[in-house]
Protein backbone atom coordinates (compact mmCIF):
# COMPACT_ATOMS: atom_id res chain seq x y z
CA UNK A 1 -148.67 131.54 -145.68
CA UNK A 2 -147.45 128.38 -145.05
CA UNK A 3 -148.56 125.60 -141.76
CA UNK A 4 -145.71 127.20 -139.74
CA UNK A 5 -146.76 130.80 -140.42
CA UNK A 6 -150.23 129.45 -139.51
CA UNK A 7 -149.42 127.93 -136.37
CA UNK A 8 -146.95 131.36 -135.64
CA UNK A 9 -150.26 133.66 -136.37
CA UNK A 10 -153.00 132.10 -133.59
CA UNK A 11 -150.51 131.33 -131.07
CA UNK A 12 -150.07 134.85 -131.15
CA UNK A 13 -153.45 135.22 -131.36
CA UNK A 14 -154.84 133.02 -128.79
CA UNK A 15 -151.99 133.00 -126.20
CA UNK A 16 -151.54 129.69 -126.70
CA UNK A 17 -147.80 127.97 -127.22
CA UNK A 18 -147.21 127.20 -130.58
CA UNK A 19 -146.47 123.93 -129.68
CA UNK A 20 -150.12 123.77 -128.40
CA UNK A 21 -151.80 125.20 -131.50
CA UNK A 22 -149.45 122.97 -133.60
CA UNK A 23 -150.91 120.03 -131.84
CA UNK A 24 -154.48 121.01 -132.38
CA UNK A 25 -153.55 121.95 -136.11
CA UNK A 26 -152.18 118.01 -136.68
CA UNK A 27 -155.52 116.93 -135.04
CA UNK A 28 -158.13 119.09 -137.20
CA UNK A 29 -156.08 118.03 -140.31
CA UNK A 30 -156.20 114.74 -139.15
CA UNK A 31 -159.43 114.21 -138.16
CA UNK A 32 -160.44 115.89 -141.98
CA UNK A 33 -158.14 113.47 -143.93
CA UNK A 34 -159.50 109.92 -142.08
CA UNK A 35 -163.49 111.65 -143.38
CA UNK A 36 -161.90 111.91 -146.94
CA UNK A 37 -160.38 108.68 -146.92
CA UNK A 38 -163.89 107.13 -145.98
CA UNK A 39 -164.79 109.31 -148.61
CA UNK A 40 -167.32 111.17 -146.14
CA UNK A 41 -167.99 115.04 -146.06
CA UNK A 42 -167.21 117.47 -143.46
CA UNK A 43 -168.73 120.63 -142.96
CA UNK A 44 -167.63 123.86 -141.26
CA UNK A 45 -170.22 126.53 -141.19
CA UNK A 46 -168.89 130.09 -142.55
CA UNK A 47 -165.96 128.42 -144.00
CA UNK A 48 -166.67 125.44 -145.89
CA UNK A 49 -167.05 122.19 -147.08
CA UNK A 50 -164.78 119.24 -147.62
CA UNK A 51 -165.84 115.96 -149.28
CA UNK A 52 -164.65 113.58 -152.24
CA UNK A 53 -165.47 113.40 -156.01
CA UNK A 54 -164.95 110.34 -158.27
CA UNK A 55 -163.38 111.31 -161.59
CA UNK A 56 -164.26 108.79 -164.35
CA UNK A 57 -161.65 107.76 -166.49
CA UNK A 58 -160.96 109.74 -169.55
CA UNK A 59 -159.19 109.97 -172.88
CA UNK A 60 -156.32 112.56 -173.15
CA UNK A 61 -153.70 113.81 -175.47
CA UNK A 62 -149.99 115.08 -175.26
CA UNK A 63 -150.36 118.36 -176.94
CA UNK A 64 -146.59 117.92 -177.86
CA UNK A 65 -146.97 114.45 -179.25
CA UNK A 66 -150.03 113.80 -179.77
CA UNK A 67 -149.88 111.07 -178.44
CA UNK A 68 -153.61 109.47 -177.22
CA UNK A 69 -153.52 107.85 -173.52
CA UNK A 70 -156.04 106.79 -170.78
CA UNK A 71 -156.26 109.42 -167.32
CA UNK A 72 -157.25 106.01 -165.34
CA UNK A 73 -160.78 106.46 -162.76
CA UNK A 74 -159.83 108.31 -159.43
CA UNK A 75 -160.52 109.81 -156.25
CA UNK A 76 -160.01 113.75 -155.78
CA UNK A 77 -160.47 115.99 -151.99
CA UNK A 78 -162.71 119.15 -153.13
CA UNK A 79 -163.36 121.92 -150.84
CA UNK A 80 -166.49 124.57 -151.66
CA UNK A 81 -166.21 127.74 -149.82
CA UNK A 82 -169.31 128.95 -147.83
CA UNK A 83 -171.21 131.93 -149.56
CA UNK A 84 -170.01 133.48 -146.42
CA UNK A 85 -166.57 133.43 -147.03
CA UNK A 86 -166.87 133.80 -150.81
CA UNK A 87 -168.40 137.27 -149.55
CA UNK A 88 -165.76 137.92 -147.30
CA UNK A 89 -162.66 137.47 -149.92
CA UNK A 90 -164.66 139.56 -152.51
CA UNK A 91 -165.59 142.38 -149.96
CA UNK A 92 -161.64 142.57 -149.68
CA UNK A 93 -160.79 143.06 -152.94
């Protein structure tokens, strides 16, 4: 499913437009990139959690070269999953 297919799916099931729900969308995703970019957290119960994780910088090597290089220090978005939701994807498979 893709952000169109999302927006498609609860217009049709909200009765909203889905240039309504495609405006709310762009504000929730929004509103959750500016709290990663202050490297904040962002919780939503039953679903889960959004925050940021520094990643020190490492050694690596080009398993077809060899070649040793430096992966320099950065900042990654992680999401958890709620134990609720974990429970819902396993129930369904």
């Amino acid at each position: 499913m893709n952000k169109a297919d999302l927006v498609q799916a609860v217009a049709a099931g909200t009765g909203l437009t889905r240039h309504e729900v495609s405006a709310v969308l762009e504000g929730i995703l929004e509103v959750i990139s500016d709290e990663l970019v202050r490297k904040g957290r962002l919780e939503i119960r039953g679903f889960g959690t959004f925050r940021t994780e520094d990643r020190a910088e490492r050694e690596a090597v080009n398993p077809h070269t060899g070649e040793r290089f430096t992966v320099p220090a950065k900042t990654v978005p992680v999401f958890r999953a709620s134990d609720k939701l974990k429970a819902r994807v396993e129930a369904a498979s």
